[in-house]
C-alpha atoms as a PDB file:
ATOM      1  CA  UNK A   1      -7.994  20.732 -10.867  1.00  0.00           C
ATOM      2  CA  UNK A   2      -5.609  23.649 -12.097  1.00  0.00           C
ATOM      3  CA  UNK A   3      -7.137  26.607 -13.183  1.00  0.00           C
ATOM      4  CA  UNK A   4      -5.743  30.253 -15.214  1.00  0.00           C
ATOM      5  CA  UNK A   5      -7.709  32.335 -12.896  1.00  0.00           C
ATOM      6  CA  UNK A   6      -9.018  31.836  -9.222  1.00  0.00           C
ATOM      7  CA  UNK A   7     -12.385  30.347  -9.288  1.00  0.00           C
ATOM      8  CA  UNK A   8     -15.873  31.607  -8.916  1.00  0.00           C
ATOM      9  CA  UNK A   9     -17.739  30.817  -6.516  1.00  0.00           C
ATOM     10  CA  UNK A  10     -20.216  29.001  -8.697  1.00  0.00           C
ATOM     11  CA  UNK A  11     -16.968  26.921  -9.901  1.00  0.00           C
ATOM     12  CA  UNK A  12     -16.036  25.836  -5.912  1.00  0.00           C
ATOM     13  CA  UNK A  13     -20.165  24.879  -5.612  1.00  0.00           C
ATOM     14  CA  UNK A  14     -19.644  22.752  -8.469  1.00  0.00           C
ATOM     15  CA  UNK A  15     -16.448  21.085  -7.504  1.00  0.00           C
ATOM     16  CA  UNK A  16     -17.897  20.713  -4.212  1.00  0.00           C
ATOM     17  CA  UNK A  17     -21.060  18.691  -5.477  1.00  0.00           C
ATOM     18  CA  UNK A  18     -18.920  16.474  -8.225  1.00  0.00           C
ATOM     19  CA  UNK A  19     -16.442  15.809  -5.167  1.00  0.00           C
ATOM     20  CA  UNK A  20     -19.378  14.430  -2.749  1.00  0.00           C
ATOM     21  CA  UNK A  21     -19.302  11.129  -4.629  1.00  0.00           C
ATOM     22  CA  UNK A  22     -15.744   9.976  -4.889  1.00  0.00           C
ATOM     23  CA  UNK A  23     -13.692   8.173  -3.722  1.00  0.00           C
ATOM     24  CA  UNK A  24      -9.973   8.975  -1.515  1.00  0.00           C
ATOM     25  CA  UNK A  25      -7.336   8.863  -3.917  1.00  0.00           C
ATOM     26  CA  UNK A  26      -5.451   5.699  -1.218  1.00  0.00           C
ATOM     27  CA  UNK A  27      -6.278   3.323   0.448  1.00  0.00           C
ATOM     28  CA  UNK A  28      -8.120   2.476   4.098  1.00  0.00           C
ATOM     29  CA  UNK A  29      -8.103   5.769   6.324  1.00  0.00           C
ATOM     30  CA  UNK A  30      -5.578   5.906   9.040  1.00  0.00           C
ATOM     31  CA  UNK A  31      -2.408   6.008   6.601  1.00  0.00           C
ATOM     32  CA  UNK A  32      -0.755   8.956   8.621  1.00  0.00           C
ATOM     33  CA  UNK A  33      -0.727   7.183  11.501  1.00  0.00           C
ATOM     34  CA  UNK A  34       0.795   4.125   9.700  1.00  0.00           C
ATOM     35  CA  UNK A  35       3.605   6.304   8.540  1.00  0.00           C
ATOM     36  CA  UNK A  36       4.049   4.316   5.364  1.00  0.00           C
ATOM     37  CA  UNK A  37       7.321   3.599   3.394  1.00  0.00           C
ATOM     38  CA  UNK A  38       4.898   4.653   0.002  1.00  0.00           C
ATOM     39  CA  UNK A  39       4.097   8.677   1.260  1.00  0.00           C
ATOM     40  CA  UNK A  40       6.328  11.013   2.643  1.00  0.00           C
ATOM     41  CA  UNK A  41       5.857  12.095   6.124  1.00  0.00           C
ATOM     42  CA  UNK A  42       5.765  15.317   7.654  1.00  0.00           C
ATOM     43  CA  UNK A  43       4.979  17.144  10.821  1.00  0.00           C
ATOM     44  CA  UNK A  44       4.766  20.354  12.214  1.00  0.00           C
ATOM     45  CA  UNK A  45       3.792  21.270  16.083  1.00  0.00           C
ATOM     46  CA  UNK A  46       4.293  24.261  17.757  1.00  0.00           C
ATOM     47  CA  UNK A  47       3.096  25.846  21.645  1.00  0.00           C
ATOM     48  CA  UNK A  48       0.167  28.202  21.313  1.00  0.00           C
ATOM     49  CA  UNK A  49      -0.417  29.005  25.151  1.00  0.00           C
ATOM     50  CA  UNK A  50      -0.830  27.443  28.055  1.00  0.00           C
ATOM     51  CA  UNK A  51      -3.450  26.544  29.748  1.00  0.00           C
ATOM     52  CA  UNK A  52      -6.808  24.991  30.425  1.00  0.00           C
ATOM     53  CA  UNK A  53      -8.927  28.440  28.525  1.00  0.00           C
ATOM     54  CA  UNK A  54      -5.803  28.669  25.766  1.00  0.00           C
ATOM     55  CA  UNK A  55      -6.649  25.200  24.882  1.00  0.00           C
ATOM     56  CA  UNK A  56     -10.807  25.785  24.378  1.00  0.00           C
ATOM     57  CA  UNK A  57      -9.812  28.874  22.488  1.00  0.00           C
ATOM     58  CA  UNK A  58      -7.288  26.951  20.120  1.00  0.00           C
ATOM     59  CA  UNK A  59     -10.048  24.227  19.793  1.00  0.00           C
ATOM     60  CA  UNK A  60     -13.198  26.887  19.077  1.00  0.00           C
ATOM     61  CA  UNK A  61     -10.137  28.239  15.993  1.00  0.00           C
ATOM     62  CA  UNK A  62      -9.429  24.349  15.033  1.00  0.00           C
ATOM     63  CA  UNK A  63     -13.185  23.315  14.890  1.00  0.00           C
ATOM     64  CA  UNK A  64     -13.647  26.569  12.547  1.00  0.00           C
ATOM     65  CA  UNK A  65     -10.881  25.246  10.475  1.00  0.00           C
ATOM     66  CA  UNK A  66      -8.611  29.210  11.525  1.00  0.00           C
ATOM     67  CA  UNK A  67      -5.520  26.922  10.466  1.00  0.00           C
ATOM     68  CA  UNK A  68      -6.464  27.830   6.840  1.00  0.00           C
ATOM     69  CA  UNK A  69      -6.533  31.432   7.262  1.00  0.00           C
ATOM     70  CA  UNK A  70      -3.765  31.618   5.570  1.00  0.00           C
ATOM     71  CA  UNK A  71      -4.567  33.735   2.558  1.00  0.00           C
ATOM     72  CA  UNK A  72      -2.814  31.965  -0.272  1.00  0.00           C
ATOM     73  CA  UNK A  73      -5.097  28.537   0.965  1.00  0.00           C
ATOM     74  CA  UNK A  74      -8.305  28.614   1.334  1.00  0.00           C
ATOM     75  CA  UNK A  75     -11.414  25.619   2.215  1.00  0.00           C
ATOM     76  CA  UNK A  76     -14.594  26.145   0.974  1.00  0.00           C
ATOM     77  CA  UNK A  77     -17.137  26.064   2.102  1.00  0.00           C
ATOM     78  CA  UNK A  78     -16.195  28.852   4.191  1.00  0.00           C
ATOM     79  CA  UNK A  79     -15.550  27.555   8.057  1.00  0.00           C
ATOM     80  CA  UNK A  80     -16.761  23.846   6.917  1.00  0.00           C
ATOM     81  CA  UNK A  81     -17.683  21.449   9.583  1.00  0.00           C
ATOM     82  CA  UNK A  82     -15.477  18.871  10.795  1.00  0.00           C
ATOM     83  CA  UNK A  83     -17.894  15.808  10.852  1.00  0.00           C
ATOM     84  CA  UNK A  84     -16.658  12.714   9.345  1.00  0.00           C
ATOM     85  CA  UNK A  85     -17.907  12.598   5.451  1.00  0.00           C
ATOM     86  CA  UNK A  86     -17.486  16.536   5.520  1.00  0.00           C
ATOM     87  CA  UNK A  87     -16.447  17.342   1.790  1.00  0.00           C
ATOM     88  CA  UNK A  88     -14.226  20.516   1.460  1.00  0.00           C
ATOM     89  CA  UNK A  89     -12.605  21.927  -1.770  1.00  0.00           C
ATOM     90  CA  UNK A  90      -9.170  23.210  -0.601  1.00  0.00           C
ATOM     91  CA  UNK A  91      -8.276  26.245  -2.859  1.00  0.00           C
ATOM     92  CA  UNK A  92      -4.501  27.208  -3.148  1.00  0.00           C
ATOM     93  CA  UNK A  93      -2.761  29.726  -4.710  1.00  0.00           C
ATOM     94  CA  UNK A  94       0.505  28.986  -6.624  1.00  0.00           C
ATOM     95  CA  UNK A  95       3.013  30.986  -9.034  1.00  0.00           C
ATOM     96  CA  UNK A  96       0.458  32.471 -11.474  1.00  0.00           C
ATOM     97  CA  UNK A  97      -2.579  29.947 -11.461  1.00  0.00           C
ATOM     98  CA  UNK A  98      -5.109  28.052  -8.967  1.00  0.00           C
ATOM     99  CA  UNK A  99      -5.764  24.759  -8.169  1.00  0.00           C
ATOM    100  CA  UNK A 100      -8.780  23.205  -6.582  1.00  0.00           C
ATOM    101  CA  UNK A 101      -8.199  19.908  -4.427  1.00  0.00           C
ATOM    102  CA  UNK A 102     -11.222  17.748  -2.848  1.00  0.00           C
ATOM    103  CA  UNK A 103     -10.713  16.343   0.556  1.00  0.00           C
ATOM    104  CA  UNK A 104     -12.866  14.689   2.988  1.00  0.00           C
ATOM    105  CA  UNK A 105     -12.807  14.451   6.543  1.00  0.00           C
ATOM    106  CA  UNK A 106     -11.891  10.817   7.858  1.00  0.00           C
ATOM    107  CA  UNK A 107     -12.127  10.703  11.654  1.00  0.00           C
ATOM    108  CA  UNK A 108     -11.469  12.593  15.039  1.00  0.00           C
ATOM    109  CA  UNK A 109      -8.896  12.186  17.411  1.00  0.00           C
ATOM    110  CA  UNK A 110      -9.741  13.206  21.161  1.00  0.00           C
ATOM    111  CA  UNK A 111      -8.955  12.012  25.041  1.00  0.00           C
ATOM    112  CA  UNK A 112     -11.491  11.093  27.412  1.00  0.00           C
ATOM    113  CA  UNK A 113     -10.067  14.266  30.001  1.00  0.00           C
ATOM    114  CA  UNK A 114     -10.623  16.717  27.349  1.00  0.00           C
ATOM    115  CA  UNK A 115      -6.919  17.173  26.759  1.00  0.00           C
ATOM    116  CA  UNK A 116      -6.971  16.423  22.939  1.00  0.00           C
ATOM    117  CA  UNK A 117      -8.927  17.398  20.276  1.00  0.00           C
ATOM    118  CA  UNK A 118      -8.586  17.194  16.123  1.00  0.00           C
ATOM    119  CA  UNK A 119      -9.468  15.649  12.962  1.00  0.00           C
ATOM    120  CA  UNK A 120      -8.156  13.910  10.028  1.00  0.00           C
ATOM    121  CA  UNK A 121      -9.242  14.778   5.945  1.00  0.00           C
ATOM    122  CA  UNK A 122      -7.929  12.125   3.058  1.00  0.00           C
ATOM    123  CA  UNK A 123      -7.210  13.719  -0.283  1.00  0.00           C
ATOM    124  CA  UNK A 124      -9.729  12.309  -2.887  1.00  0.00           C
ATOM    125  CA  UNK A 125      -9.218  11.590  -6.492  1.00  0.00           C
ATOM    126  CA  UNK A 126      -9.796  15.259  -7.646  1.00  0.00           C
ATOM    127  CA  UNK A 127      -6.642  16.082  -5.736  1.00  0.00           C
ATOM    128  CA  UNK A 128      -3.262  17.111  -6.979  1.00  0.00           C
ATOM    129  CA  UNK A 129      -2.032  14.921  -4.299  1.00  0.00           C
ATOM    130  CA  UNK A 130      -2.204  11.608  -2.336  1.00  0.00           C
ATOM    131  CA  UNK A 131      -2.485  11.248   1.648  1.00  0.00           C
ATOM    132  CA  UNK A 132      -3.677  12.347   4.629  1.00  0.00           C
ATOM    133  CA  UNK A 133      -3.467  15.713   7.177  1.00  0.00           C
ATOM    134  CA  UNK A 134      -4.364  15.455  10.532  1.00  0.00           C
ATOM    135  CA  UNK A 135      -4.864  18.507  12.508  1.00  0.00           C
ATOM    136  CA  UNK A 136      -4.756  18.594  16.295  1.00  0.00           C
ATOM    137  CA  UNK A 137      -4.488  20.868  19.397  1.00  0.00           C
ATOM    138  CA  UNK A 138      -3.490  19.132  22.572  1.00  0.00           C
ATOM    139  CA  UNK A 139      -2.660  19.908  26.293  1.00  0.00           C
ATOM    140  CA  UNK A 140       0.846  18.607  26.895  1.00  0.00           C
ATOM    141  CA  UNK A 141       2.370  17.418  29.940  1.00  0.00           C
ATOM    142  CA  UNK A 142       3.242  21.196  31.150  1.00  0.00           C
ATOM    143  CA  UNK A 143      -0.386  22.463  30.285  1.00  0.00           C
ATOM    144  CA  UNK A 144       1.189  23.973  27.273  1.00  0.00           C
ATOM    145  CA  UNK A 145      -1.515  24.039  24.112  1.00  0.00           C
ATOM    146  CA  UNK A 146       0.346  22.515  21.488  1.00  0.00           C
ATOM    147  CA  UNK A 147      -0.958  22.381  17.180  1.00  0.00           C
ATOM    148  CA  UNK A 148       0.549  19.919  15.478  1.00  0.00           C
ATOM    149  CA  UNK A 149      -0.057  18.762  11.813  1.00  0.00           C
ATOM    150  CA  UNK A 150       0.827  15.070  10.841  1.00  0.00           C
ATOM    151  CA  UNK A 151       0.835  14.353   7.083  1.00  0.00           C
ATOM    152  CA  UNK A 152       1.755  11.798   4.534  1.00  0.00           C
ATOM    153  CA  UNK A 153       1.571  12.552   0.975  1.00  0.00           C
ATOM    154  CA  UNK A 154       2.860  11.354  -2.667  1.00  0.00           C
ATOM    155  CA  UNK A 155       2.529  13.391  -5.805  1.00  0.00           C
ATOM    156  CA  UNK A 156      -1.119  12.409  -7.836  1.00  0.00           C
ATOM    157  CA  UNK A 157      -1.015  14.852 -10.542  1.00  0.00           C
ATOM    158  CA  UNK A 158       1.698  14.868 -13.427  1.00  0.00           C
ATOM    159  CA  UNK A 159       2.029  18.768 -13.113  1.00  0.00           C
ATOM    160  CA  UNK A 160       2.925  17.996  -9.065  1.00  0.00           C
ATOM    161  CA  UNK A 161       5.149  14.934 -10.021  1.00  0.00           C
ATOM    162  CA  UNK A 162       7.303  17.237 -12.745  1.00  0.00           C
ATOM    163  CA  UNK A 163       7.368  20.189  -9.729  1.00  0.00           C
ATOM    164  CA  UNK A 164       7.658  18.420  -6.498  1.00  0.00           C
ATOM    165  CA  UNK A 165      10.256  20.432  -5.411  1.00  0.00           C
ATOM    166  CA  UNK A 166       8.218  23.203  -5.685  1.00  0.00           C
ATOM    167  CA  UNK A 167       5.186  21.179  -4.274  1.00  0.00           C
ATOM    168  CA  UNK A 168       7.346  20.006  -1.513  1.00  0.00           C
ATOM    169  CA  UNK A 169       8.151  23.541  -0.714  1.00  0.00           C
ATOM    170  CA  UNK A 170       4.284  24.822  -0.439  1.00  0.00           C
ATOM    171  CA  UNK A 171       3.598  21.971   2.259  1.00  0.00           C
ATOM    172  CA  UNK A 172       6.225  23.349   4.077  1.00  0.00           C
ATOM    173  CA  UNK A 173       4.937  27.298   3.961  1.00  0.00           C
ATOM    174  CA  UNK A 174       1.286  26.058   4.603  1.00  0.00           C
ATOM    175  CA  UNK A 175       2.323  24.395   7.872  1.00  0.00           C
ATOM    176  CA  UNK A 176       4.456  27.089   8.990  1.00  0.00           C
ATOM    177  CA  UNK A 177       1.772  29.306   7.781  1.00  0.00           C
ATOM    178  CA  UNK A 178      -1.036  27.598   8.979  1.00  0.00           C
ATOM    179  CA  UNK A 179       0.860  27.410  12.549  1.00  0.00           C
ATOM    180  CA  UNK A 180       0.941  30.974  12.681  1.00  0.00           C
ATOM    181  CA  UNK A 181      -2.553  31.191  12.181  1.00  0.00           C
ATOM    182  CA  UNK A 182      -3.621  29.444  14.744  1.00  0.00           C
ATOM    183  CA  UNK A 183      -1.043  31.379  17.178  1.00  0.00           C
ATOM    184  CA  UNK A 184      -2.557  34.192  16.074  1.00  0.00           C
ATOM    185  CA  UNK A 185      -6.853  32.947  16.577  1.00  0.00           C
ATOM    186  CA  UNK A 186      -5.911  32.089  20.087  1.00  0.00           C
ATOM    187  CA  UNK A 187      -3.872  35.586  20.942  1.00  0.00           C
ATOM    188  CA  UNK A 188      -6.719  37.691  19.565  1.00  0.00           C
ATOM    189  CA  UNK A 189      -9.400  35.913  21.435  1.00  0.00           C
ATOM    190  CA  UNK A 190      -7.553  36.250  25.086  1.00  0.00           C
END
C-alpha cells in the first residue's frame, strides 16, 4: 500500500487486522533457502563481537526486531514478536511518500549448542514485493557474533516493477542500515 503521507496509527491497526487473513504473496515457505532462479538473491553478514555474552546481547536486539531501528523502516507493532504466524506491517519511507507492506513470520532457525539463533518473515499479498528475509545472529567458528540477512525477492507492485532500480537500491541501504543497527544494540548494551 503507497500512501501521500506517513500513516496513523489507526491506519497501521487497520492494515495490521486486514493483513491477519492473507495469504504470502509465493509459494511454500523456505524459498530463501532454495535460492530460486525466479527471485533475486541477496545477503548481507557482518561481525558484531565476539563472544559467548556478545552473542545473547545480539540475540535479546534480534528477538526485539533492533535490526529495524533504522529510522526510514519501521515494523509495527512496535518490537513485534517473532513467533511463527506473527503478522507485522513493515512501514518504509521513500522519496516523498510511504508505503505499508504485510509480512508474516515463517519459521526459526537455531542449533542445538545455542550457537544460532533467527527467524524468517514471507512477504504477503499486501506487499510491494515478493520473497522472503531471514534474519540471523550466529557464533562462528572464531566465537565471532556474526548478523547476516538472506533474502530473495521479485518486484509485486507495478510502481516497484517501473522503479526497481530504485527498489533495488533501498534493499541494499536497509541491510547496510539494518547491520549497523544491530552493531550498534549490542555496543550500547556491553
Amino acid at each position: 500500500m503507497f500512501l501521500l503521507r506517513r500513516p496513523s496509527a489507526r491506519d497501521i491497526d487497520c492494515f495490521l487486522d486486514a493483513s491477519r487473513d492473507l495469504p504470502l504473496s509465493y509459494g511454500s515457505p523456505g524459498i530463501v533457502a532454495d535460492r530460486s532462479p525466479l527471485f533475486r538473491f541477496d545477503e548481507q553478514a557482518v561481525v558484531l563481537g565476539h563472544g559467548r555474552d556478545d552473542y545473547q546481547l545480539a540475540c535479546a536486539a534480534l528477538r526485539t526486531w533492533k535490526q529495524f531501528d533504522i529510522g526510514w523502516a519501521k515494523a509495527f507493532p512496535e518490537r513485534p514478536g517473532i513467533e511463527v504466524g506473527t503478522v507485522v506491517a513493515v512501514m518504509v519511507r521513500h522519496l516523498g511518500f510511504w508505503s505499508l507492506n504485510g509480512c508474516r513470520v515463517l519459521y526459526h532457525v537455531d542449533s542445538a549448542d545455542d550457537s544460532r539463533l533467527g527467524f524468517a518473515y514471507g512477504t504477503l499479498t499486501n506487499h510491494a514485493e515478493s520473497g522472503e528475509e531471514l534474519f540471523e545472529v550466529f557464533l562462528d567458528s572464531t566465537a565471532d557474533v556474526v548478523y547476516r540477512i538472506r533474502a530473495v525477492s521479485r518486484p509485486r507492485a507495478a510502481l516497484v516493477r517501473l522503479g526497481q532500480p530504485f527498489a533495488r537500491l533501498l534493499q541494499a541501504r536497509f541491510r547496510r542500515d539494518s547491520a549497523a543497527a544491530m552493531r550498534r544494540a549490542v555496543f550500547t548494551n556491553r
